[in-house]
C-alpha atoms as a PDB file:
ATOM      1  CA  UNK A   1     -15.642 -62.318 -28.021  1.00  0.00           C
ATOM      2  CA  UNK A   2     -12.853 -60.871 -29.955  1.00  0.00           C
ATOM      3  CA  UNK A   3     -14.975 -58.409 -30.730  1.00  0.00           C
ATOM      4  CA  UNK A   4     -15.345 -56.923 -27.660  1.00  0.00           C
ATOM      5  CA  UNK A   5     -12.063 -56.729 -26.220  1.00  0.00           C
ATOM      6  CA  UNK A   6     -10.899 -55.036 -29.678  1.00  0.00           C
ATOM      7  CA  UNK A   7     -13.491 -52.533 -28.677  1.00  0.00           C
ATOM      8  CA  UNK A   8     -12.432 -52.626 -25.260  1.00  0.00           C
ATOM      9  CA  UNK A   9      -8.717 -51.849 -26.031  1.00  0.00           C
ATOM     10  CA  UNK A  10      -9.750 -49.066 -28.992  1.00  0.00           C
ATOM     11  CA  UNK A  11     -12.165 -47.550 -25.896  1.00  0.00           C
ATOM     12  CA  UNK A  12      -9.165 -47.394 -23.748  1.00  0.00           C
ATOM     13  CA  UNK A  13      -6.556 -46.070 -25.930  1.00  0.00           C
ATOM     14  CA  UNK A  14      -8.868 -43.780 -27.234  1.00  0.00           C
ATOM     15  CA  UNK A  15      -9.324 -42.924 -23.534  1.00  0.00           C
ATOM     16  CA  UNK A  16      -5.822 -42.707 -23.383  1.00  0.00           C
ATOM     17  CA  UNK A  17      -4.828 -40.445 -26.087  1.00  0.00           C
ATOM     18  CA  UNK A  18      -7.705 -38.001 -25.226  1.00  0.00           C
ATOM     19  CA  UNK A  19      -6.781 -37.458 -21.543  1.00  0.00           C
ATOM     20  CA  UNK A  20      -3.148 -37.110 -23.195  1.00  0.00           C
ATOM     21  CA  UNK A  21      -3.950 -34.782 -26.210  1.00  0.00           C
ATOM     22  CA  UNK A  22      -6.935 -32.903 -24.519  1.00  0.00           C
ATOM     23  CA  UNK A  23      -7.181 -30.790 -21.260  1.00  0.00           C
ATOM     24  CA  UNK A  24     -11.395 -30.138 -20.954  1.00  0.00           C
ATOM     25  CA  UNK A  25     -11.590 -26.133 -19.214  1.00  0.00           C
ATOM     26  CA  UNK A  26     -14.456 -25.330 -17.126  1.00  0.00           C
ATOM     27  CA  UNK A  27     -15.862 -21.492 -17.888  1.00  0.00           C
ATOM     28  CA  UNK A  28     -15.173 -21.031 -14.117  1.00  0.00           C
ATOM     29  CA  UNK A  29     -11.639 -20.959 -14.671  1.00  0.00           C
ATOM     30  CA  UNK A  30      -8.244 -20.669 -16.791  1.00  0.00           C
ATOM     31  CA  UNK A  31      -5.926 -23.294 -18.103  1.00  0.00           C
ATOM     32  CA  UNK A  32      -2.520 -22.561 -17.512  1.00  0.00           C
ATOM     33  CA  UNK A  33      -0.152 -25.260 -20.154  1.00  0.00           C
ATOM     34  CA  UNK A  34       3.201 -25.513 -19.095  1.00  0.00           C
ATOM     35  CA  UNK A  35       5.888 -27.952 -20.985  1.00  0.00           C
ATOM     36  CA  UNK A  36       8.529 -28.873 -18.942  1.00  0.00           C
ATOM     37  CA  UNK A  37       8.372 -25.942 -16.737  1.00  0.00           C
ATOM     38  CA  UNK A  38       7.656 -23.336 -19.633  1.00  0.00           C
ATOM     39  CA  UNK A  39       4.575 -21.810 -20.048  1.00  0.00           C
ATOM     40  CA  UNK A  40       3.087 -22.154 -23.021  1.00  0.00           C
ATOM     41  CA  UNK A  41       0.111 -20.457 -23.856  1.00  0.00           C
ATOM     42  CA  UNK A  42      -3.525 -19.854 -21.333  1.00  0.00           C
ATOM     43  CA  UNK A  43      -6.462 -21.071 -22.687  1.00  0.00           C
ATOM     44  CA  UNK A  44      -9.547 -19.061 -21.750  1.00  0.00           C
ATOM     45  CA  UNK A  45     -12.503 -20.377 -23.594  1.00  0.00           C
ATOM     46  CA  UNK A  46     -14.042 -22.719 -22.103  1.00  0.00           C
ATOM     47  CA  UNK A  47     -14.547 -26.856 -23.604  1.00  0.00           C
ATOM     48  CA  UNK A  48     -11.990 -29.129 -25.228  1.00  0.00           C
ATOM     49  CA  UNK A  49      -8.044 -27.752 -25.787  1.00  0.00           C
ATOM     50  CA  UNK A  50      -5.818 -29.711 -27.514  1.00  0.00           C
ATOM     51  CA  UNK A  51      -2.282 -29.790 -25.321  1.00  0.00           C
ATOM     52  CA  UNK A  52       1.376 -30.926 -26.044  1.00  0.00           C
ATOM     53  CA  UNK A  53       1.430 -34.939 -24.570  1.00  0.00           C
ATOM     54  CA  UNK A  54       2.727 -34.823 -21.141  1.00  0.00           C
ATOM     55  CA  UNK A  55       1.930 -31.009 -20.864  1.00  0.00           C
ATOM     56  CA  UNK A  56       1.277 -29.469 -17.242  1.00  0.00           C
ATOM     57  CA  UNK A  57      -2.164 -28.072 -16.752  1.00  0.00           C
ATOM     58  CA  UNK A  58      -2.116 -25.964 -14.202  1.00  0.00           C
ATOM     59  CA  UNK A  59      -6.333 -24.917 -13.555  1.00  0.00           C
ATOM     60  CA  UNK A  60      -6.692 -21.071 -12.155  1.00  0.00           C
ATOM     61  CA  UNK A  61     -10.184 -20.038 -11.285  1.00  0.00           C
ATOM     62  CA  UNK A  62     -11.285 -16.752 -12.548  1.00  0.00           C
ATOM     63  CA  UNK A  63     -14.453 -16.237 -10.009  1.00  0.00           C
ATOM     64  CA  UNK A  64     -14.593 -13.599  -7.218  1.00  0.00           C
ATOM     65  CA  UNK A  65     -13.091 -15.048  -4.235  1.00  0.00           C
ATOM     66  CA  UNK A  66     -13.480 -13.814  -1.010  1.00  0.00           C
ATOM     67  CA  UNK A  67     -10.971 -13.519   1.472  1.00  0.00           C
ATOM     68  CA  UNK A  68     -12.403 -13.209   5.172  1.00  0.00           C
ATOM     69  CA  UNK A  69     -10.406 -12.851   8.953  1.00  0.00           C
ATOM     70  CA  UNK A  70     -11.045 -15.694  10.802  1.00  0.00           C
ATOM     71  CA  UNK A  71     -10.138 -13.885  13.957  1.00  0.00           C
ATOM     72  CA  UNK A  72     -10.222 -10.427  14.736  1.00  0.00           C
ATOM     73  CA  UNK A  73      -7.273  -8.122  13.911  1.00  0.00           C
ATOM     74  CA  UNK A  74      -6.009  -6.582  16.881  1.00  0.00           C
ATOM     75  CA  UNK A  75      -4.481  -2.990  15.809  1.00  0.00           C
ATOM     76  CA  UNK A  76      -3.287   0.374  17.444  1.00  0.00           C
ATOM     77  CA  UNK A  77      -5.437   3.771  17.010  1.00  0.00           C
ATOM     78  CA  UNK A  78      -4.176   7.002  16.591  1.00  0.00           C
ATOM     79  CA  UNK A  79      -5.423   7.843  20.004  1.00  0.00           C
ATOM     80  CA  UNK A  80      -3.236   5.087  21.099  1.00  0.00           C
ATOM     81  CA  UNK A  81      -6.142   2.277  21.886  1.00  0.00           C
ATOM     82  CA  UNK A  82      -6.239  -1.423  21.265  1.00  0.00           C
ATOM     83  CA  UNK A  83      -9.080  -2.174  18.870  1.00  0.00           C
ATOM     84  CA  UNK A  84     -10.260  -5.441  17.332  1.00  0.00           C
ATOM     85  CA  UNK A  85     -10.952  -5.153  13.682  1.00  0.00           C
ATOM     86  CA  UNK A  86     -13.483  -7.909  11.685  1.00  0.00           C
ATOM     87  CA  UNK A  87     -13.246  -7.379   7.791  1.00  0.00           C
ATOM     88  CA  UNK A  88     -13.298  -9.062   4.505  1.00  0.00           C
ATOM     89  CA  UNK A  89     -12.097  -8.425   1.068  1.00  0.00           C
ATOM     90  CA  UNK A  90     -13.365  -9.930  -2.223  1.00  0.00           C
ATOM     91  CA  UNK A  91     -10.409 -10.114  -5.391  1.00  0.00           C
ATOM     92  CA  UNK A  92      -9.992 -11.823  -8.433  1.00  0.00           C
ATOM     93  CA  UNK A  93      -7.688 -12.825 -10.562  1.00  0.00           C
ATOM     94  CA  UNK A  94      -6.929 -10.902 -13.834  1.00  0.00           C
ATOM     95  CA  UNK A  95      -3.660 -12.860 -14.728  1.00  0.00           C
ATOM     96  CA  UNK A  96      -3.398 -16.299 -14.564  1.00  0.00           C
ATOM     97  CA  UNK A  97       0.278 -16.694 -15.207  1.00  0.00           C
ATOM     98  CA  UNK A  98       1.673 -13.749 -12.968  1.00  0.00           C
ATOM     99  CA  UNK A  99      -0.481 -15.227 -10.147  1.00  0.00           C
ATOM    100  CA  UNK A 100       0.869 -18.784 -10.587  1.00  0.00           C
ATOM    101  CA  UNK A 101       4.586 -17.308 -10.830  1.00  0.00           C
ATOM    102  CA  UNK A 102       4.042 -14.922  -7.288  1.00  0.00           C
ATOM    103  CA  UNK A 103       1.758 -16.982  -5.130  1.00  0.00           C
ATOM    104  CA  UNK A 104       1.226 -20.931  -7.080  1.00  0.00           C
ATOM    105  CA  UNK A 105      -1.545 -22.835  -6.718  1.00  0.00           C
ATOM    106  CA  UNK A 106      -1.761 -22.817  -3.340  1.00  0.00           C
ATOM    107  CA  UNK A 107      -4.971 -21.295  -1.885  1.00  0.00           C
ATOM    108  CA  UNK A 108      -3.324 -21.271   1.304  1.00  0.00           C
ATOM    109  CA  UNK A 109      -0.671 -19.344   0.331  1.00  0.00           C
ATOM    110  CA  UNK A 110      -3.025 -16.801  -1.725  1.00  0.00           C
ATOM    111  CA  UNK A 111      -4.703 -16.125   1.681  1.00  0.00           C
ATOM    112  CA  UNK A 112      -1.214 -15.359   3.253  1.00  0.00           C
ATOM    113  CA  UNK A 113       0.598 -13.202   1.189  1.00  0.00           C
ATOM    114  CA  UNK A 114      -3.300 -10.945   0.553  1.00  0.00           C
ATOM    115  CA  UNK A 115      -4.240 -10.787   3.513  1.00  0.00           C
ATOM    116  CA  UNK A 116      -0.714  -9.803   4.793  1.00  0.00           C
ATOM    117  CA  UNK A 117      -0.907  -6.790   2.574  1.00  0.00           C
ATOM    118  CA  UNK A 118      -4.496  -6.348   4.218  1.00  0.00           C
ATOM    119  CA  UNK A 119      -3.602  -5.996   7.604  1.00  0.00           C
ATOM    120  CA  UNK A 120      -0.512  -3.923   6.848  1.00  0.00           C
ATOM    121  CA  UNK A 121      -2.787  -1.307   4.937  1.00  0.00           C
ATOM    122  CA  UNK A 122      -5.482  -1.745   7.677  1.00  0.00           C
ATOM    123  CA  UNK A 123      -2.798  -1.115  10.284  1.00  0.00           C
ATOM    124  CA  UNK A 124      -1.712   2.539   8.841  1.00  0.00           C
ATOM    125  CA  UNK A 125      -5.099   3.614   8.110  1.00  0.00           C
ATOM    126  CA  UNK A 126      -6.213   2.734  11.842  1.00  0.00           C
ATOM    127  CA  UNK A 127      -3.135   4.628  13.431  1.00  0.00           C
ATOM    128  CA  UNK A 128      -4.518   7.882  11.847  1.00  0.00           C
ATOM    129  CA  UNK A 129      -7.748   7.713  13.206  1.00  0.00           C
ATOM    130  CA  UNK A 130      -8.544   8.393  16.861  1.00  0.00           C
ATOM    131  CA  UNK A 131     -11.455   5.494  17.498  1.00  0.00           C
ATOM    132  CA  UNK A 132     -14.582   7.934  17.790  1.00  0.00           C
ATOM    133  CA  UNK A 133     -13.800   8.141  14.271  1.00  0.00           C
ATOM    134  CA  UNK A 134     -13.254   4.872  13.116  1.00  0.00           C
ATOM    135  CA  UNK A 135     -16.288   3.933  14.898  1.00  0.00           C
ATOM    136  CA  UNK A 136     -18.086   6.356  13.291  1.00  0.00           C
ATOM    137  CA  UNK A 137     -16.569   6.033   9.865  1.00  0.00           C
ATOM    138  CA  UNK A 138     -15.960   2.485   8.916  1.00  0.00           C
ATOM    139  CA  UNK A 139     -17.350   3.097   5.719  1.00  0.00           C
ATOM    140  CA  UNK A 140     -14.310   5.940   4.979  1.00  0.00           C
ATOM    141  CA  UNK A 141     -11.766   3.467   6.632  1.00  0.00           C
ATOM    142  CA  UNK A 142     -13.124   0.860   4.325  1.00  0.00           C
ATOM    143  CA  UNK A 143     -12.429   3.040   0.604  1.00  0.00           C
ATOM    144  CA  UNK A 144      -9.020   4.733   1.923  1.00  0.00           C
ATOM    145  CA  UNK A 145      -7.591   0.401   2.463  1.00  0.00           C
ATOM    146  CA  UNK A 146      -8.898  -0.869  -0.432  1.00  0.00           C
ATOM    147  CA  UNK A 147      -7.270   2.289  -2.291  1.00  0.00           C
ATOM    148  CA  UNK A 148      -4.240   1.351  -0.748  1.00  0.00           C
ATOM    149  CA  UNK A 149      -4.445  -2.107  -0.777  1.00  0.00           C
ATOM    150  CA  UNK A 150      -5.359  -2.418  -4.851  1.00  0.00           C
ATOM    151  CA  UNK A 151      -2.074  -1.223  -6.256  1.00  0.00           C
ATOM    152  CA  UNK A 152      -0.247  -3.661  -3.761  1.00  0.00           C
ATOM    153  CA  UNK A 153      -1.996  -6.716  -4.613  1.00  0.00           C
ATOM    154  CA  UNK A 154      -1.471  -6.216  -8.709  1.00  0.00           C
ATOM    155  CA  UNK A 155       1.671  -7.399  -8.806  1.00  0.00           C
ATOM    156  CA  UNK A 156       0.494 -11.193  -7.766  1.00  0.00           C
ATOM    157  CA  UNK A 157      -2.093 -11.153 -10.528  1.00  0.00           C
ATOM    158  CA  UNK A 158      -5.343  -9.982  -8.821  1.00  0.00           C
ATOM    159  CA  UNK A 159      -7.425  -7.333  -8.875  1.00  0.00           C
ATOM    160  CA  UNK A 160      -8.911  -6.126  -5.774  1.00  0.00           C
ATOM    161  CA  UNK A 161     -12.520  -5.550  -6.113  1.00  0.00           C
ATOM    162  CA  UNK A 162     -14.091  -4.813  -2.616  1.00  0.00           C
ATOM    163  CA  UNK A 163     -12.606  -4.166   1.024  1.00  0.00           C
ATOM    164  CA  UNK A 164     -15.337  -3.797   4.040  1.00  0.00           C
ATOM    165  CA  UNK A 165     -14.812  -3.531   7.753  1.00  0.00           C
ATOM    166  CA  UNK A 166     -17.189  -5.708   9.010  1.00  0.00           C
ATOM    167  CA  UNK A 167     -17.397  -5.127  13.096  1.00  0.00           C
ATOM    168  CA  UNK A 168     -14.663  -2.826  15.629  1.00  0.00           C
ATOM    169  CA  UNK A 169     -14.598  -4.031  19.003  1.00  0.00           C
ATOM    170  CA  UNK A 170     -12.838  -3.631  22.594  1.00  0.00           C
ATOM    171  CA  UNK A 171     -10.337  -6.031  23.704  1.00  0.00           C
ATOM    172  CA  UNK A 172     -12.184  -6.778  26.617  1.00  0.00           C
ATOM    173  CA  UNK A 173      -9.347  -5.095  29.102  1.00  0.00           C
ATOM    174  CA  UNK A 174     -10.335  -1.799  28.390  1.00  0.00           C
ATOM    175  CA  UNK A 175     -13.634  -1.713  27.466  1.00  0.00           C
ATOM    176  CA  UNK A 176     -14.704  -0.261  31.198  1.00  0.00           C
ATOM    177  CA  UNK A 177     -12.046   1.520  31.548  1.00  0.00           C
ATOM    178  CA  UNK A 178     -13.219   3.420  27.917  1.00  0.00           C
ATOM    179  CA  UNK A 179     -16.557   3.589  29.351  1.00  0.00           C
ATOM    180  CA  UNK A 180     -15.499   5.119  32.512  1.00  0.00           C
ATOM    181  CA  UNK A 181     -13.270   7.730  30.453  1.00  0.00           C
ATOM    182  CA  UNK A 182     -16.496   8.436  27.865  1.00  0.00           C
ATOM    183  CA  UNK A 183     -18.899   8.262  31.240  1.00  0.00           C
ATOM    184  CA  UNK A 184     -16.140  11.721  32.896  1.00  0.00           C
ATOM    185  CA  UNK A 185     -16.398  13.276  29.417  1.00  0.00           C
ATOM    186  CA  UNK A 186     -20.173  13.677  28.894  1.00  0.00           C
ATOM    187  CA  UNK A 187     -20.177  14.232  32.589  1.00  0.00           C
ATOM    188  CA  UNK A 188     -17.915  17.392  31.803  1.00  0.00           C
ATOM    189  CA  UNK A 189     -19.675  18.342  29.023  1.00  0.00           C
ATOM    190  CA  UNK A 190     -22.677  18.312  30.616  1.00  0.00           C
ATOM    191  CA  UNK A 191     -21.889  20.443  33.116  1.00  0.00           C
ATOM    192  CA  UNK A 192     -20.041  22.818  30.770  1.00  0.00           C
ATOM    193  CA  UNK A 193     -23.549  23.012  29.219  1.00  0.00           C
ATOM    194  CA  UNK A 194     -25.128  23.520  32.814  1.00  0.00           C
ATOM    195  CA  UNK A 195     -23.427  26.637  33.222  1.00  0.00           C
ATOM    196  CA  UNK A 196     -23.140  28.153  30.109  1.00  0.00           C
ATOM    197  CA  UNK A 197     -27.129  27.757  30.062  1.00  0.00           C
ATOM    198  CA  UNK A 198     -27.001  29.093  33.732  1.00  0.00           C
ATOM    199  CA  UNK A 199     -24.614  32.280  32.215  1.00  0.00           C
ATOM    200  CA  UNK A 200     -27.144  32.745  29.418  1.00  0.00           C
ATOM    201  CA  UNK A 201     -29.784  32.545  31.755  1.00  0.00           C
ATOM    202  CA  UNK A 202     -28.548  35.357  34.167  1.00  0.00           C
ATOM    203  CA  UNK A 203     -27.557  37.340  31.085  1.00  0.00           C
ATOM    204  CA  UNK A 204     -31.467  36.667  30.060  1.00  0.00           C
ATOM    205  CA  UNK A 205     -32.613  37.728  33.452  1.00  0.00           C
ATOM    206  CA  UNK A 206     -30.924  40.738  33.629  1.00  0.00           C
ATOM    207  CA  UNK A 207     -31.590  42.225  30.035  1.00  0.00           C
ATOM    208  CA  UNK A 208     -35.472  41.427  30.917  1.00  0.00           C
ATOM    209  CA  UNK A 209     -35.614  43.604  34.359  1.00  0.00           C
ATOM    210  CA  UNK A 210     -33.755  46.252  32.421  1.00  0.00           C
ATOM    211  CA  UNK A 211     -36.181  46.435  29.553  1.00  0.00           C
ATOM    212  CA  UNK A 212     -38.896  46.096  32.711  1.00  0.00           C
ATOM    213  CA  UNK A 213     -37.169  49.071  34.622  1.00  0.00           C
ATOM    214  CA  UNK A 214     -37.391  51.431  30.724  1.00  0.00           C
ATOM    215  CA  UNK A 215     -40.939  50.448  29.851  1.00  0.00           C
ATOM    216  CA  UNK A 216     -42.370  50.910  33.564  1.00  0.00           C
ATOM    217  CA  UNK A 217     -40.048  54.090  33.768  1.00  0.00           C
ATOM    218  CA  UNK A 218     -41.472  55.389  30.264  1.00  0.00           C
ATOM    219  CA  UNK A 219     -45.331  54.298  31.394  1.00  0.00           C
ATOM    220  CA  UNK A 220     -44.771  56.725  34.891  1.00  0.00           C
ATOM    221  CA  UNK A 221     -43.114  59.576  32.587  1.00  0.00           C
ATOM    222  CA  UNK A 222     -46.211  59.398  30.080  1.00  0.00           C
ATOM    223  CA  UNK A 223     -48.788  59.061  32.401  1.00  0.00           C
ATOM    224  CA  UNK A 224     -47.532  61.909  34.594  1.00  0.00           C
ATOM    225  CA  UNK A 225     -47.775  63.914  31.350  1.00  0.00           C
ATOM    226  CA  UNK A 226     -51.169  62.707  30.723  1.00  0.00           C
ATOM    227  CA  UNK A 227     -52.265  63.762  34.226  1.00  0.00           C
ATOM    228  CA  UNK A 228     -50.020  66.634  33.830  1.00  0.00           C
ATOM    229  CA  UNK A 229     -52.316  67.336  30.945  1.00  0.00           C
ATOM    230  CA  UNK A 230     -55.495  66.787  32.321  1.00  0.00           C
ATOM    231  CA  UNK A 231     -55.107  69.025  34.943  1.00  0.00           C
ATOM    232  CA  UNK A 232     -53.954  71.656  33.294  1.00  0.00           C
ATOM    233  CA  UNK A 233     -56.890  71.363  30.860  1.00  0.00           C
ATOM    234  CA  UNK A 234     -59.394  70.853  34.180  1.00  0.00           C
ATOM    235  CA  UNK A 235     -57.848  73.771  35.647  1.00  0.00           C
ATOM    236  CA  UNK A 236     -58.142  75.899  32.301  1.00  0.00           C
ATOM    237  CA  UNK A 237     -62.210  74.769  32.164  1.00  0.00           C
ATOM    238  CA  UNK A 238     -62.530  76.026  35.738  1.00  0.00           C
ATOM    239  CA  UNK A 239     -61.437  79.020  35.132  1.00  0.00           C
ATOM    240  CA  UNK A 240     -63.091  79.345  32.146  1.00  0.00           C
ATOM    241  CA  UNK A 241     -66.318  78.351  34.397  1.00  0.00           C
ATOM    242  CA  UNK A 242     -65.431  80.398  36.730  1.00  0.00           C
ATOM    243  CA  UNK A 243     -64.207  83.748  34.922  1.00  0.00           C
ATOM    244  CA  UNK A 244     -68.197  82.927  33.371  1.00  0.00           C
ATOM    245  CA  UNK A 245     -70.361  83.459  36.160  1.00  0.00           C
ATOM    246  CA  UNK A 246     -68.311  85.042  39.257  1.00  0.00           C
ATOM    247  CA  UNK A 247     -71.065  84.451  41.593  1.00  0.00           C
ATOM    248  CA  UNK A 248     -71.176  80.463  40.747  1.00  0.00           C
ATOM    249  CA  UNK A 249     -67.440  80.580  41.579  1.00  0.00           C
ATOM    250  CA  UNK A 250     -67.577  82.348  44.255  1.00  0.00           C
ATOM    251  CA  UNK A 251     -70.513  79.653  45.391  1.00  0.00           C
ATOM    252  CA  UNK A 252     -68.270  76.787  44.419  1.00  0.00           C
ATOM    253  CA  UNK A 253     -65.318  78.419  46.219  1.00  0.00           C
ATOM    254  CA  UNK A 254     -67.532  78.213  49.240  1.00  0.00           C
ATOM    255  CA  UNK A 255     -68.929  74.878  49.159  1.00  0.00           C
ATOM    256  CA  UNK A 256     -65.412  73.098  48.872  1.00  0.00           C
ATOM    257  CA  UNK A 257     -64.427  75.513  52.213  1.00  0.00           C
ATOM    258  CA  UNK A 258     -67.976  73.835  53.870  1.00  0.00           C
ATOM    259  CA  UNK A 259     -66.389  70.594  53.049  1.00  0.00           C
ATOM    260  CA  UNK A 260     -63.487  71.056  54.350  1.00  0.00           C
ATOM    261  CA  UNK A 261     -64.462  72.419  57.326  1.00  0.00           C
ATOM    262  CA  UNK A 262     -67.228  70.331  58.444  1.00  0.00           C
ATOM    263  CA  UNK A 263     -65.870  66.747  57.105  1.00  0.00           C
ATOM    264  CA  UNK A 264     -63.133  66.982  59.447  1.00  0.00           C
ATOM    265  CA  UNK A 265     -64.725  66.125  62.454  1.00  0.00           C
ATOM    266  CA  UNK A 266     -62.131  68.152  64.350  1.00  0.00           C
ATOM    267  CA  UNK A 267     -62.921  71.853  63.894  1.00  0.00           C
ATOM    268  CA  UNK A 268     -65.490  73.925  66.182  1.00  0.00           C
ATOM    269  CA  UNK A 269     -66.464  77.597  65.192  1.00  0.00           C
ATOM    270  CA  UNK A 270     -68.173  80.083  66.724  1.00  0.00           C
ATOM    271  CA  UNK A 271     -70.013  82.579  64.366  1.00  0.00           C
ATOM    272  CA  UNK A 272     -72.418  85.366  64.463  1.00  0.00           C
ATOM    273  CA  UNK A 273     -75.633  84.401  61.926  1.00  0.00           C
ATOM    274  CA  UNK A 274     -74.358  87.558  59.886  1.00  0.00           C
ATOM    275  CA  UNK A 275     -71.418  86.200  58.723  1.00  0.00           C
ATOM    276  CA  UNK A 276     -70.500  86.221  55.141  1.00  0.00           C
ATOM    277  CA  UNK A 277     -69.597  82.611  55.698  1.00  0.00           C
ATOM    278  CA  UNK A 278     -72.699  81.454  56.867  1.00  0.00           C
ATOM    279  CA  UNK A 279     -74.748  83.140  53.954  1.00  0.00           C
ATOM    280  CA  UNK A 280     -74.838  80.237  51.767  1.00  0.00           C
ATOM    281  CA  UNK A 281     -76.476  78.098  54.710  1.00  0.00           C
ATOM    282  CA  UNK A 282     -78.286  80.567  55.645  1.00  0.00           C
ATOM    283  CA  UNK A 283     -79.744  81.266  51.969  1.00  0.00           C
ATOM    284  CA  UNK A 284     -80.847  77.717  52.422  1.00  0.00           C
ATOM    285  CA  UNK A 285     -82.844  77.661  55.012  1.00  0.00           C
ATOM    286  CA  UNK A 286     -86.683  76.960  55.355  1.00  0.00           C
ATOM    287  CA  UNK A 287     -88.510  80.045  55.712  1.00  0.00           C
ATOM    288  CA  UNK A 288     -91.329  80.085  58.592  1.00  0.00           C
END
């Protein structure tokens, strides 16, 4: 029985003297040792340390930590509109002691004092933007914070590793009144478009009946020269026809007078069978 509570006492004060001569560090963090409000020295490996008795272990995790808005961040554009900004920022922490001297061990008060220098650096990068272009370039927003943001957060110990705008939104005041003012601008722009297409259009319309007006204009001019030509080259084979044989001419001559004369339904002559004009008809009469 003695035995046992001799082992029971050496169990506890060995207990005892380990918890007081040992501080066990996780790899997931830092221990910070601190003697009477001194620090001491940071252990970084992780296991079994041996500490000062009555030392203060302070624990400081060296994960990524994300920091996210709980609530939308209501901010002022450069075109002067409300908007309601959703993002998140993941950070680290590179020195253990510097961030246990500036913010403690507070998470609480991490949050506070990062994600006031957030919203600051959000702020002026959102008043230099008119929304359209926020809107449309979060992703550029996102890079020009965290660039600003980083330098500002070093001196508590962390490193900044990521800042992303999640989600921009309305307040819900002026969301139709937005969509009314977007609604008159593609309106207007629209119409613009209208009649600019309507100006080309005209401008279209009349180069087209001018280029009409040349080529039917150059068609008449070369076809009147074509006829122009043909004639003259008819007339030249007539007369070579005729300056051939005189008395086929002269027959020719006579037929396209007949033609004249008795296709018009409205002339009446009187001749005598003798004359000269009647001696192609009469050349072709039946004999008896």
């Amino acid at each position: 029985m003695k035995q046992l509570v001799l082992i029971a006492v050496i169990l506890v004060v060995g207990w005892i003297l380990v918890d007081v001569f040992t501080v066990a560090v996780d790899h997931r963090e830092w221990a910070v040792i601190s003697f009477f409000g001194k620090i001491q020295r940071v252990i970084e490996e992780p296991g079994l340390a041996f500490v000062i008795p009555f030392s203060t272990v302070n624990k400081v995790s060296n994960q990524l930590k994300e920091y996210a808005t709980n609530q939308p961040s209501e901010t002022v554009t450069g075109d002067k509109k409300n908007i309601l900004v959703s993002y998140f920022a993941r950070y680290r922490v590179r020195s253990p002691v510097t961030y246990l001297q500036t913010i403690g061990q507070s998470d609480q008060r991490a949050e506070t004092a990062l994600g006031n220098v957030f919203y600051s650096e959000l702020k002026t990068e959102v008043s230099k933007h008119a929304l359209e272009e926020i809107v449309a370039g979060r992703d550029l927003l996102s890079r020009a914070v965290l660039a600003r943001a980083a330098p500002l957060v070093a001196p508590f110990g962390v490193e900044l590793k990521d800042f992303r705008i999640k989600r921009t939104d309305l307040p819900n005041n002026v969301i139709e009144s937005v969509y009314q003012r977007m609604r008159a601008e593609r309106a207007q722009m629209a119409q613009t478009y209208r009649s600019e297409g309507e100006r080309e259009k005209v401008t279209l319309q009349a180069d087209a009946d001018r280029r009409e007006r040349e080529i039917l204009s150059e068609a008449e001019r070369k076809k009147k020269e074509l006829l122009g030509g043909a004639d003259a080259e008819a007339l030249r084979t007539l007369q070579e026809a005729y300056g051939a044989d005189q008395e086929f001419a002269l027959f020719l001559r006579t037929l396209d007078v007949y033609r004249a004369t008795f296709l018009s339904g409205g002339s009446r002559l009187v001749l005598s069978t003798g004359s000269d004009f009647l001696r192609y008809l009469n050349s072709s009469a039946p004999t008896k």
